[in-house]
Protein backbone atom coordinates (compact mmCIF):
# COMPACT_ATOMS: atom_id res chain seq x y z
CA UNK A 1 -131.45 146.43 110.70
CA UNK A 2 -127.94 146.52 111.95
CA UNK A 3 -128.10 142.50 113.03
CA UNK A 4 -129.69 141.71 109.75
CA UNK A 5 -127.05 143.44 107.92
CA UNK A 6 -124.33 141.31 110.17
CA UNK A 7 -126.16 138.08 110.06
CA UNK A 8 -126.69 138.47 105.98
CA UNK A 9 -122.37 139.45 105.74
CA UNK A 10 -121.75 136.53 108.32
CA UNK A 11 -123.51 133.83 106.05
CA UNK A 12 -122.14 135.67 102.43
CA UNK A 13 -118.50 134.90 104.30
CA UNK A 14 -119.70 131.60 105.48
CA UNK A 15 -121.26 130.86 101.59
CA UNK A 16 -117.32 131.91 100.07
CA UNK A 17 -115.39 129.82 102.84
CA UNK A 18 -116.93 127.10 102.17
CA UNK A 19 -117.07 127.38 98.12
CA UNK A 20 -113.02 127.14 98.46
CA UNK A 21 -112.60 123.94 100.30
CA UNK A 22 -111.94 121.40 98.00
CA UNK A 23 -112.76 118.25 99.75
CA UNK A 24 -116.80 117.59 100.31
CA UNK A 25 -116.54 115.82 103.60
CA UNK A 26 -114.70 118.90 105.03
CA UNK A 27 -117.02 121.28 103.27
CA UNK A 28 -120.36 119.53 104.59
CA UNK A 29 -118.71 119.74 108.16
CA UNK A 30 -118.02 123.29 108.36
CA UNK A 31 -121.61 124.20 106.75
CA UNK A 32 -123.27 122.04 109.54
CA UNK A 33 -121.33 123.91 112.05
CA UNK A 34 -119.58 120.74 113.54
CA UNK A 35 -115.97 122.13 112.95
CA UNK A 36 -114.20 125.53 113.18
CA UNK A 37 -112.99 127.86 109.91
CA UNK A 38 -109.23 126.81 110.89
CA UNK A 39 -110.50 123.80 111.52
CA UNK A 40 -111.49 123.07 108.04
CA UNK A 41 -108.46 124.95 106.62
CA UNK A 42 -106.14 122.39 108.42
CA UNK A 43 -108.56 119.01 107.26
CA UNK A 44 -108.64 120.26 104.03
CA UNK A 45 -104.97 120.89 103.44
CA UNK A 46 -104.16 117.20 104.64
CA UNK A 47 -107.18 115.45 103.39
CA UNK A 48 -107.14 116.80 99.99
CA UNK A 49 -104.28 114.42 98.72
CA UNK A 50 -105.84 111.87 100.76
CA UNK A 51 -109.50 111.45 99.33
CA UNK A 52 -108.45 112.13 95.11
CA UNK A 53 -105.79 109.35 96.38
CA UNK A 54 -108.38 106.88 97.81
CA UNK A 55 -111.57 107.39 95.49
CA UNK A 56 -111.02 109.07 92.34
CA UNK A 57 -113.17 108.58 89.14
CA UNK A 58 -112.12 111.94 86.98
CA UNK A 59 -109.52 111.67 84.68
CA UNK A 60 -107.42 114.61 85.12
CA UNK A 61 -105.80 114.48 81.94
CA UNK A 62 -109.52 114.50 80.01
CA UNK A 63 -110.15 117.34 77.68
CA UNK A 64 -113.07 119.43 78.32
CA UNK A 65 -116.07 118.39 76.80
CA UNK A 66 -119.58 119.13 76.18
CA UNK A 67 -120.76 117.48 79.38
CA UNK A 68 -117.84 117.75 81.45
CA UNK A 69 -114.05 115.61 81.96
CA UNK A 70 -113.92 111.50 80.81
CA UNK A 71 -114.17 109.59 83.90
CA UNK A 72 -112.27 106.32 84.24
CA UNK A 73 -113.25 102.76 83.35
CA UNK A 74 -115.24 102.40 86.63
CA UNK A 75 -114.86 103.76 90.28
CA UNK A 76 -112.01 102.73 92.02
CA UNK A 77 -111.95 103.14 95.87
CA UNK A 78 -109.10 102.42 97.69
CA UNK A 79 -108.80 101.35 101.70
CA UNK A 80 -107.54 104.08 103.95
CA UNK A 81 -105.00 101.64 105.53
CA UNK A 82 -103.35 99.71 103.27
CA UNK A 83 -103.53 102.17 99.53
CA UNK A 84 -102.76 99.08 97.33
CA UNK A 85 -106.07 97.25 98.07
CA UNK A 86 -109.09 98.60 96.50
CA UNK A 87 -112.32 98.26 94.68
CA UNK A 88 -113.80 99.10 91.12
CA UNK A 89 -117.50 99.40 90.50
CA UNK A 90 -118.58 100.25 86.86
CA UNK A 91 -121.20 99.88 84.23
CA UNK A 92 -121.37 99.30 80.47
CA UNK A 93 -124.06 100.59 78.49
CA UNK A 94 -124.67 100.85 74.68
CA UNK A 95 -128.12 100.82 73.09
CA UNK A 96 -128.72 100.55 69.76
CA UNK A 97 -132.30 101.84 67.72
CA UNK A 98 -132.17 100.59 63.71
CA UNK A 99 -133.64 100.46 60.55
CA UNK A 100 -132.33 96.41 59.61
CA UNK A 101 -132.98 95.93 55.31
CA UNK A 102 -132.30 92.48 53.72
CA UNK A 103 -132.54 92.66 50.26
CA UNK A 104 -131.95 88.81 48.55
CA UNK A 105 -131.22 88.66 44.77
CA UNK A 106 -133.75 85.67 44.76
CA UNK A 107 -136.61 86.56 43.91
CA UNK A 108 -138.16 83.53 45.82
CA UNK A 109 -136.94 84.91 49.14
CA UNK A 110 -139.08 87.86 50.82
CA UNK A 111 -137.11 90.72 52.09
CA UNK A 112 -136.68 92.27 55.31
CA UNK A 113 -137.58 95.09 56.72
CA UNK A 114 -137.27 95.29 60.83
CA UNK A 115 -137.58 98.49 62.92
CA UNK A 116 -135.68 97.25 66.22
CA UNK A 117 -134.09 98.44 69.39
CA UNK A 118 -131.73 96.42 72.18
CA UNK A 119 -129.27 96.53 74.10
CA UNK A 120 -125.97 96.12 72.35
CA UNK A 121 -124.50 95.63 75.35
CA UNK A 122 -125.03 95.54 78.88
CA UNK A 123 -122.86 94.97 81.75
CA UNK A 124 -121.83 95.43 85.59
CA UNK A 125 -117.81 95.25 86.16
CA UNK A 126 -115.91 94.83 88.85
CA UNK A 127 -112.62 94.64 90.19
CA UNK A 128 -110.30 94.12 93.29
CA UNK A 129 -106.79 95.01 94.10
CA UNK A 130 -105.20 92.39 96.43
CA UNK A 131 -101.60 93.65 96.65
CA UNK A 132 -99.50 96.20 95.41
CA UNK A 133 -98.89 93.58 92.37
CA UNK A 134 -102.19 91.38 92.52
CA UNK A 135 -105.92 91.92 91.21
CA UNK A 136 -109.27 90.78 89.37
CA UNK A 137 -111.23 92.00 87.11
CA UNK A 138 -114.27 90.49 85.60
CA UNK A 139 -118.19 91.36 84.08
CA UNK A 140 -121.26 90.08 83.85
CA UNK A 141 -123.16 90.69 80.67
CA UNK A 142 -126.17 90.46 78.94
CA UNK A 143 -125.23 91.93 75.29
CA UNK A 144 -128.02 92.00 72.61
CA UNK A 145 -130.77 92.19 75.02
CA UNK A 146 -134.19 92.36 72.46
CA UNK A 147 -132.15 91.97 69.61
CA UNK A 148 -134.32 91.22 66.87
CA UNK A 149 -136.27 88.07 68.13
CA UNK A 150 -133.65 86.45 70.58
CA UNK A 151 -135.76 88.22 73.90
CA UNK A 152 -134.38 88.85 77.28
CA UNK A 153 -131.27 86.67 76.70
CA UNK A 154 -129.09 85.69 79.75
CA UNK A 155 -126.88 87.00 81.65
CA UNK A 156 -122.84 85.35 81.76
CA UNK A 157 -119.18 86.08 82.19
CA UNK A 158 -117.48 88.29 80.21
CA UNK A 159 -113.63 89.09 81.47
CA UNK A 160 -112.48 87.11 84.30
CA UNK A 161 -108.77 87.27 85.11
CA UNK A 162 -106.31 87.64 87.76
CA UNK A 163 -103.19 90.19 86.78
CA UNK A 164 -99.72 89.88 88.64
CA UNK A 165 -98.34 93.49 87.26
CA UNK A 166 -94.56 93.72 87.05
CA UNK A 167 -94.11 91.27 90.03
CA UNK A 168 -89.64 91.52 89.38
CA UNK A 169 -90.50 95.29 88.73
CA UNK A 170 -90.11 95.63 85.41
CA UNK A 171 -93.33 96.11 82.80
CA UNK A 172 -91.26 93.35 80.98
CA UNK A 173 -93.03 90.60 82.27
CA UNK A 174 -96.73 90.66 83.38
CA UNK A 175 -98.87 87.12 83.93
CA UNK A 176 -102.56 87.26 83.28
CA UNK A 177 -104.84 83.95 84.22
CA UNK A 178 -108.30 82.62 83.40
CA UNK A 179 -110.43 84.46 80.98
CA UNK A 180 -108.30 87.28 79.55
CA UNK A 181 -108.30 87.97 75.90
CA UNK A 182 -105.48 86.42 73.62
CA UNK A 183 -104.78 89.63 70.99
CA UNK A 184 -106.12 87.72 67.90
CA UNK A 185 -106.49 91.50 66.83
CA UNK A 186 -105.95 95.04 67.38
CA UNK A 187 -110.26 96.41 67.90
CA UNK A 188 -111.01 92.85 69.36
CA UNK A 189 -108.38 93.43 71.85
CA UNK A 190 -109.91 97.41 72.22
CA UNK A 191 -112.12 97.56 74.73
CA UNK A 192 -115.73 97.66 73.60
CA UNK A 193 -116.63 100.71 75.05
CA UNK A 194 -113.47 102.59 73.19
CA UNK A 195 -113.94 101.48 69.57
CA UNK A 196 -115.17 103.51 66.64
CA UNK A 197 -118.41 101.79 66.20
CA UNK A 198 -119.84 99.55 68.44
CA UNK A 199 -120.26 96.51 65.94
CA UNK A 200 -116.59 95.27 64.74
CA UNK A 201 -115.68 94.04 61.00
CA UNK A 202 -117.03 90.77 60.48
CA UNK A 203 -113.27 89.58 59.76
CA UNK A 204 -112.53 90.28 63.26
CA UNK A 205 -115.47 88.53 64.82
CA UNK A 206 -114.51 85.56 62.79
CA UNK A 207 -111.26 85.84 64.57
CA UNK A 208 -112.10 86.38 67.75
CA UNK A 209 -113.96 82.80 67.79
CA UNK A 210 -111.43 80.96 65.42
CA UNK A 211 -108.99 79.55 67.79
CA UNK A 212 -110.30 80.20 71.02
CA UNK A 213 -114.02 80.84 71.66
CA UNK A 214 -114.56 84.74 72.24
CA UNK A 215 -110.53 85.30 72.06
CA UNK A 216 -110.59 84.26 76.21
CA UNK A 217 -111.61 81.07 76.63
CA UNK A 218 -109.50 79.92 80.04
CA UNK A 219 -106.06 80.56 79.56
CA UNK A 220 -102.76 81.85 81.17
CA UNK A 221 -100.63 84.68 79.77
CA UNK A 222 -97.69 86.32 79.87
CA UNK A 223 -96.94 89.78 78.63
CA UNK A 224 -95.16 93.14 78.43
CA UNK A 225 -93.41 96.12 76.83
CA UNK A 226 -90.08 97.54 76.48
CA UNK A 227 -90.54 101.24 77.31
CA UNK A 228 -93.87 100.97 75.10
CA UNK A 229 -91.80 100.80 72.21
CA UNK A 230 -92.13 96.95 71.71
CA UNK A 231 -95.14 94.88 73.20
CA UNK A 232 -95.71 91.27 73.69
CA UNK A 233 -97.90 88.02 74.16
CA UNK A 234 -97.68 85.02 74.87
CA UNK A 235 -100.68 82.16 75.51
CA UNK A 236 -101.87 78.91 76.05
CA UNK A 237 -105.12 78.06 77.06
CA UNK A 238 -108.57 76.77 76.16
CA UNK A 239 -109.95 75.87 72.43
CA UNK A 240 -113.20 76.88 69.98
CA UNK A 241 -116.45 75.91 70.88
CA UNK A 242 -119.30 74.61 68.50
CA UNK A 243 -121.74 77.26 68.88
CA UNK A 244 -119.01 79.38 67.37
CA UNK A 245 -117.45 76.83 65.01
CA UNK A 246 -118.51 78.69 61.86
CA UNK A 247 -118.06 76.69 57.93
CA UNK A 248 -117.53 78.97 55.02
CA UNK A 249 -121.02 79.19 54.33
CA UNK A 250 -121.74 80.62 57.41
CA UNK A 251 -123.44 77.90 59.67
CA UNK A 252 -121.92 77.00 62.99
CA UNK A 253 -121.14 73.06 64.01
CA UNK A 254 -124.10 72.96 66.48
CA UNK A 255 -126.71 74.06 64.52
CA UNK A 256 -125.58 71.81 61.83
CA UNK A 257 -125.87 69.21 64.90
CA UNK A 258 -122.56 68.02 64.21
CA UNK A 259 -120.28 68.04 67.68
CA UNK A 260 -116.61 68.39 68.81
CA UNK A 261 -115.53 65.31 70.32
CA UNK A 262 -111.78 66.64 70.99
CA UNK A 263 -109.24 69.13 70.82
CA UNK A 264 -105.68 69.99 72.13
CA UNK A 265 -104.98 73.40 73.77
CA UNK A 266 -104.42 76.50 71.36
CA UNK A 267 -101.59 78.36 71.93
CA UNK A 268 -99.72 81.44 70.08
CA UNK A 269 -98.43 85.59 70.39
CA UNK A 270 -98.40 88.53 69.25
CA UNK A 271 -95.90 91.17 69.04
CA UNK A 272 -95.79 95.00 67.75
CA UNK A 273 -93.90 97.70 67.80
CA UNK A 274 -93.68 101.63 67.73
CA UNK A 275 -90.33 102.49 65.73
CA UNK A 276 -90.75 106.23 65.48
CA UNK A 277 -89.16 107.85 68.89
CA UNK A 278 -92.08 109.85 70.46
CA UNK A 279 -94.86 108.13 68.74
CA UNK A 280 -95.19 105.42 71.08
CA UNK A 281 -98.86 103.69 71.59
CA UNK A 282 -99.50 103.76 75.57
CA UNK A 283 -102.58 102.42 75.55
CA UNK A 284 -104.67 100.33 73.07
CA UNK A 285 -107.50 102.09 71.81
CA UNK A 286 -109.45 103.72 69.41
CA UNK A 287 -110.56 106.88 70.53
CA UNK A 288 -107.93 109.84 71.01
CA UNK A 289 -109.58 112.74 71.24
CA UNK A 290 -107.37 114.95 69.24
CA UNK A 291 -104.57 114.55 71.54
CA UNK A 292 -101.14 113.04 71.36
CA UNK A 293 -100.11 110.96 68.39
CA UNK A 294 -98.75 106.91 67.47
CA UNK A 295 -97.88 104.69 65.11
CA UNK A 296 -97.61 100.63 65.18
CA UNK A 297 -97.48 97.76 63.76
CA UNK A 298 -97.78 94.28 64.37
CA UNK A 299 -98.62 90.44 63.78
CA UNK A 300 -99.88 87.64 65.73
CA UNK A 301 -99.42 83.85 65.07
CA UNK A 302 -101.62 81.60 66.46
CA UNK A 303 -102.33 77.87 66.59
CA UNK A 304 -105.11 75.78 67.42
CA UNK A 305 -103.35 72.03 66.77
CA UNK A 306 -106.23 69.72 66.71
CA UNK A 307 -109.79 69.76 66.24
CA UNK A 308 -111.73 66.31 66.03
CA UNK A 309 -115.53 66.58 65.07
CA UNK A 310 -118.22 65.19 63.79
CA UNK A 311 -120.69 66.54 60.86
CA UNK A 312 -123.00 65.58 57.78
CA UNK A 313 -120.00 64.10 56.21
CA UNK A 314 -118.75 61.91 59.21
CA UNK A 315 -115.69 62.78 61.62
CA UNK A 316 -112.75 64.32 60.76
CA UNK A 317 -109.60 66.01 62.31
CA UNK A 318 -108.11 69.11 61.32
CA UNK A 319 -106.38 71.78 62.95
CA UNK A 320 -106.26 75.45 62.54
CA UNK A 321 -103.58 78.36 62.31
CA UNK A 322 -104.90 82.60 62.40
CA UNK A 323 -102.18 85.29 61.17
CA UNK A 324 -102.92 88.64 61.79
CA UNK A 325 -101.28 91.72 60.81
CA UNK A 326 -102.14 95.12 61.97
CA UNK A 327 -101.30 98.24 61.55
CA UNK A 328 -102.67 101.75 63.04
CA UNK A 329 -101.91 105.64 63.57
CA UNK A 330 -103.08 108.91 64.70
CA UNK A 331 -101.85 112.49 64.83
CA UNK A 332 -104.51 114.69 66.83
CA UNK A 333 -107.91 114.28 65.36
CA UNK A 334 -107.01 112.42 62.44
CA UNK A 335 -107.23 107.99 63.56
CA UNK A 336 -106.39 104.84 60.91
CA UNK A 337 -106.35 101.56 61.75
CA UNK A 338 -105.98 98.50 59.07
CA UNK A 339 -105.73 94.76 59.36
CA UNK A 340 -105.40 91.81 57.30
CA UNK A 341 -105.88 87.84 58.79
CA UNK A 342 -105.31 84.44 57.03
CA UNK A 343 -107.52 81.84 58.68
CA UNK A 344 -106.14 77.90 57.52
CA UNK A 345 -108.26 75.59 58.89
CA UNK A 346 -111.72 76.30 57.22
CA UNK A 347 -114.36 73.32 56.43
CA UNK A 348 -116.91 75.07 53.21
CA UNK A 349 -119.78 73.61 54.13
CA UNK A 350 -121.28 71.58 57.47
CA UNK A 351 -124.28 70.03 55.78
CA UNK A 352 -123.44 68.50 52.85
CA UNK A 353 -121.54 64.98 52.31
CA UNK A 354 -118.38 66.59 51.45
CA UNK A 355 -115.29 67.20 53.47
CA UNK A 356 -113.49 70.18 51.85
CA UNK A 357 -111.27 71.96 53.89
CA UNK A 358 -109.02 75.16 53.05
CA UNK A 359 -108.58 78.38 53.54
CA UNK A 360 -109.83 82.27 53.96
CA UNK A 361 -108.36 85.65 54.20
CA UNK A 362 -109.75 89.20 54.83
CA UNK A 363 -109.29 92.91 56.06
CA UNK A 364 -110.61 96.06 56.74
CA UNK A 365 -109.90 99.50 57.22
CA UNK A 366 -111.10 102.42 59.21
CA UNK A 367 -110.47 105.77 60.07
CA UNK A 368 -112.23 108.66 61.79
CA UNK A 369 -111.36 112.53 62.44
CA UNK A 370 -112.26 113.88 65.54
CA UNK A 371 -113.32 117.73 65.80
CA UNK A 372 -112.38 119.29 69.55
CA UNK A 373 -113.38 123.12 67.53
CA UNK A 374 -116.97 121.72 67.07
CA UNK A 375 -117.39 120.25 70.26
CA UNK A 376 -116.19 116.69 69.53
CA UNK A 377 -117.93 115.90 66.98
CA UNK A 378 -116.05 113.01 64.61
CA UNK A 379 -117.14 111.47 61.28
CA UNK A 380 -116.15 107.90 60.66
CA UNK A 381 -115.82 105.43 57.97
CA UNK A 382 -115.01 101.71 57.65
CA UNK A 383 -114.32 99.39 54.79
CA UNK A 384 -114.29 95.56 54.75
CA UNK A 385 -113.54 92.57 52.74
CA UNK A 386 -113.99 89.40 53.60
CA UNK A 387 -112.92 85.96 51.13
CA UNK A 388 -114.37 83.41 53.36
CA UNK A 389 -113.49 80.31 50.66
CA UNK A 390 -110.80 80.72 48.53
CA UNK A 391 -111.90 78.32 46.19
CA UNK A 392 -114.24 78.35 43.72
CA UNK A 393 -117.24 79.79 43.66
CA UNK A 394 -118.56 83.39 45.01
CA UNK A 395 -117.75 83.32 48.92
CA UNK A 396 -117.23 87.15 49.09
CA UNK A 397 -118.34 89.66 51.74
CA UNK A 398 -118.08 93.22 51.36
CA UNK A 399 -118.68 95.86 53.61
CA UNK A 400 -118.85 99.46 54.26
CA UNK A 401 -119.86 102.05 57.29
CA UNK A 402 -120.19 105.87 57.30
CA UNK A 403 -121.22 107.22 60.19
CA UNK A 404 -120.17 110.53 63.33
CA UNK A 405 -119.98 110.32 66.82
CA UNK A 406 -120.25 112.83 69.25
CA UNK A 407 -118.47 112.40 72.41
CA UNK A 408 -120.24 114.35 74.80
CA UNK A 409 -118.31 113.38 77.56
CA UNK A 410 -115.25 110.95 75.79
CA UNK A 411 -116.28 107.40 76.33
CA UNK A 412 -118.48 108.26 79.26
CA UNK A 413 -120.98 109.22 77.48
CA UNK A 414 -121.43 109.76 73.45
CA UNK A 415 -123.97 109.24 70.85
CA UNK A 416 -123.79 108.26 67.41
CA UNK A 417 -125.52 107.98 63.70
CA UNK A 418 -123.84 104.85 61.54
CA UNK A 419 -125.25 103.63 58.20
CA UNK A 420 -124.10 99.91 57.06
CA UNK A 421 -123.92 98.00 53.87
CA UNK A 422 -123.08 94.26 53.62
CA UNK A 423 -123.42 92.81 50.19
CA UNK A 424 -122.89 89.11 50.61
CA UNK A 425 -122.28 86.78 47.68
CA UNK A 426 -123.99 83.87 45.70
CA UNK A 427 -122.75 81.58 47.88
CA UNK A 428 -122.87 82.91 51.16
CA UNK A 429 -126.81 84.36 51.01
CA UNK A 430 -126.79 86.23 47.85
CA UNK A 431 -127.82 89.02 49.48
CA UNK A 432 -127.57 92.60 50.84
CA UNK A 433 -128.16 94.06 54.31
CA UNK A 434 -128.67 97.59 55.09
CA UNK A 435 -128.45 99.03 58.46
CA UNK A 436 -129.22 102.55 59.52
CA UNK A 437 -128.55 102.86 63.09
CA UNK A 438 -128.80 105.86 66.52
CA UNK A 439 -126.59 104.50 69.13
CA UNK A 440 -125.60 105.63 72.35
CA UNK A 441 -123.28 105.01 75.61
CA UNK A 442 -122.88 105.37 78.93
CA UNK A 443 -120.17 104.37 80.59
CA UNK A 444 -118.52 104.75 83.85
């Protein structure tokens, strides 16, 4: 009984040793008996700085929530001899299940009503540190995997740039090449996996293809901050394309089988600033947690000099100039961002005989309060209006969202219930689309 007794002490010791080493590697050695007690105390001591150093994926500075700390955007592992090289390994996932309505005003038309579920979006990232001022990042994607009736759909590149971070040592100047986003606006610039609601205003879309096709066709940028009180950029790169060439009616160049022949480079900035001392935006996002507070404001110019084409009504040359204005805050829970862009450059309608072009203007606001007492939980709400001919005629879109997320473990992993309304007007569909949607992501 005696040795029993000693054995069962010896491995209750053993079982609390080994429960206060830190690092894993050192903890699986000592409990396999291939190193000493003092052993392990020594390894751990020195190796403990070491590994968080070399692969970390925690954020330390996450709040506590439902399912544990935020992790960061993707694994990053860095080489034991030379700490500025590394790898990052991540994933992307947002799914989205919905009730889609369309309700048209003509009574000709039969209405929709589509139970569907896909992929919103879907993607493997990557990255590579080359030097304590060099790396790439890029994705591959498949977003909108089984949406509606559009199947499988194919996987491309998403991001794909090289960064030289603050190569005089200054966050002053920063170069990004190849296919970065230009900030044509504030939630197209947000990553995707840190906005409000997974679908962005229709405003914003518009300008994310208006002058350069997905806001990062190739391009080459320079950028910076001045102690993140004032924030810059500056681009040149890479035009539209005609799949995303959209008229005021809402058809795109290519499926009006018209064709762009040629265009000069689009180039442009953006600048914004924080003016109230310790409200400073760090990091552009949407999500905050309850934590911290900003404010900011800023506007972009951007210019897109010539576009020659070819459509219904023959071939014609135009070019095309975006302004955007933006403006957002938080204080704890409580998050508002607004925006307002003027698109000149905008042909009404791709099929008919008639070259008309002018202009369009829109914005939208949203806001959400997020609830740390009640486990995360935030409420949400966005508002949108859209002009998308200011000319005559009814070429208005309106649109609003309600919906809570709950962040079960920040951006790593949430869920979410949104309901949408789009009432579109005579003359772009005379319609009204209702959207009730469950959502969810995981990302890591």
């Amino acid at each position: 009984m005696r040795k029993v007794a000693l054995a069962l002490a010896l491995i209750s010791t053993t079982s609390v040793f080994a429960s206060e080493i830190q690092n894993p590697i050192v903890k699986k050695l000592y409990e396999k008996g291939i190193i000493t007690k003092e052993e392990a105390l020594e390894l751990d001591k020195k190796e403990e700085k070491k590994f968080i150093k070399h692969a970390n994926v925690i954020r330390k500075d996450s709040p506590e929530f439902l399912l544990g700390k935020e992790t960061h955007p993707n694994m990053k592992i860095r080489a034991f001899d030379n700490p500025d090289m590394y790898v990052k390994l991540g994933i992307r996932l947002q799914s989205t299940f919905e009730n889609y309505k369309v309700d048209y005003n003509d009574p000709t038309k039969d209405d929709i009503n589509l139970w569907d579920a896909y992929l919103r979006r879907m993607r493997f990232e990557i990255g590579v540190g080359f030097s304590k001022h060099v790396s790439f990042t890029m994705d591959v994607r498949n977003d909108k995997a089984n949406y509606q009736d559009k199947g499988e759909q194919k996987f491309n590149v998403g991001d794909a740039y090289l960064k030289i971070k603050k190569p005089f040592g200054t966050s002053l100047v920063n170069f990004k090449f190849y296919r970065g986003k230009i900030d044509v606006s504030r939630t197209e610039t947000v990553k995707s996996a840190w906005v409000v609601h997974y679908d962005r205003p229709h405003v914003a879309d518009e300008a994310a293809q208006f002058v350069s096709h997905n806001r990062r066709a190739t391009n080459a940028q320079i950028y910076g901050d001045w102690e993140k009180k004032i924030h810059y950029q500056l681009a040149i790169g890479d035009g539209i394309y005609s799949g995303k060439f959209h008229d005021a009616v809402g058809n795109d160049l290519q499926d009006a089988n018209g064709k762009i022949i040629e265009q000069d480079y689009m180039y442009g900035g953006k600048v914004f600033i924080s003016p109230i001392p310790g409200w400073e935006e760090t990091k552009r996002t949407e999500t905050y947690f309850g934590k911290g507070k900003h404010i900011e404001v800023g506007v972009g110019y951007w210019k897109l000099p010539k576009i020659k084409y070819k459509d219904a009504s023959g071939t014609h040359t135009m070019d095309r100039t975006l302004i955007n204005y933006e403006f957002s805050a938080h204080y704890k829970g409580a998050f508002i961002q607004y925006e307002y862009f003027d698109f000149d450059g905008v042909e009404r309608d791709f099929t008919d005989t008639v070259y008309e072009v002018g202009k369009s203007n829109g914005w939208y606001v949203t806001g959400e309060y997020v609830i740390p007492q009640a486990y995360y939980i935030a409420p949400f709400a966005r508002y949108e209006e859209w002009k998308k001919w200011k000319g005559a005629g009814d070429y208005k879109l309106k649109s609003t969202v309600f919906g809570i997320n709950w962040y079960l473990r920040g951006n790593t992993i949430k869920v979410g219930l949104a309901y949408q309304e789009d009432k579109y007007g005579k003359n772009i569909g005379d319609k009204k689309v209702k959207r009730f949607k469950f959502t969810s992501q995981w990302f890591f």
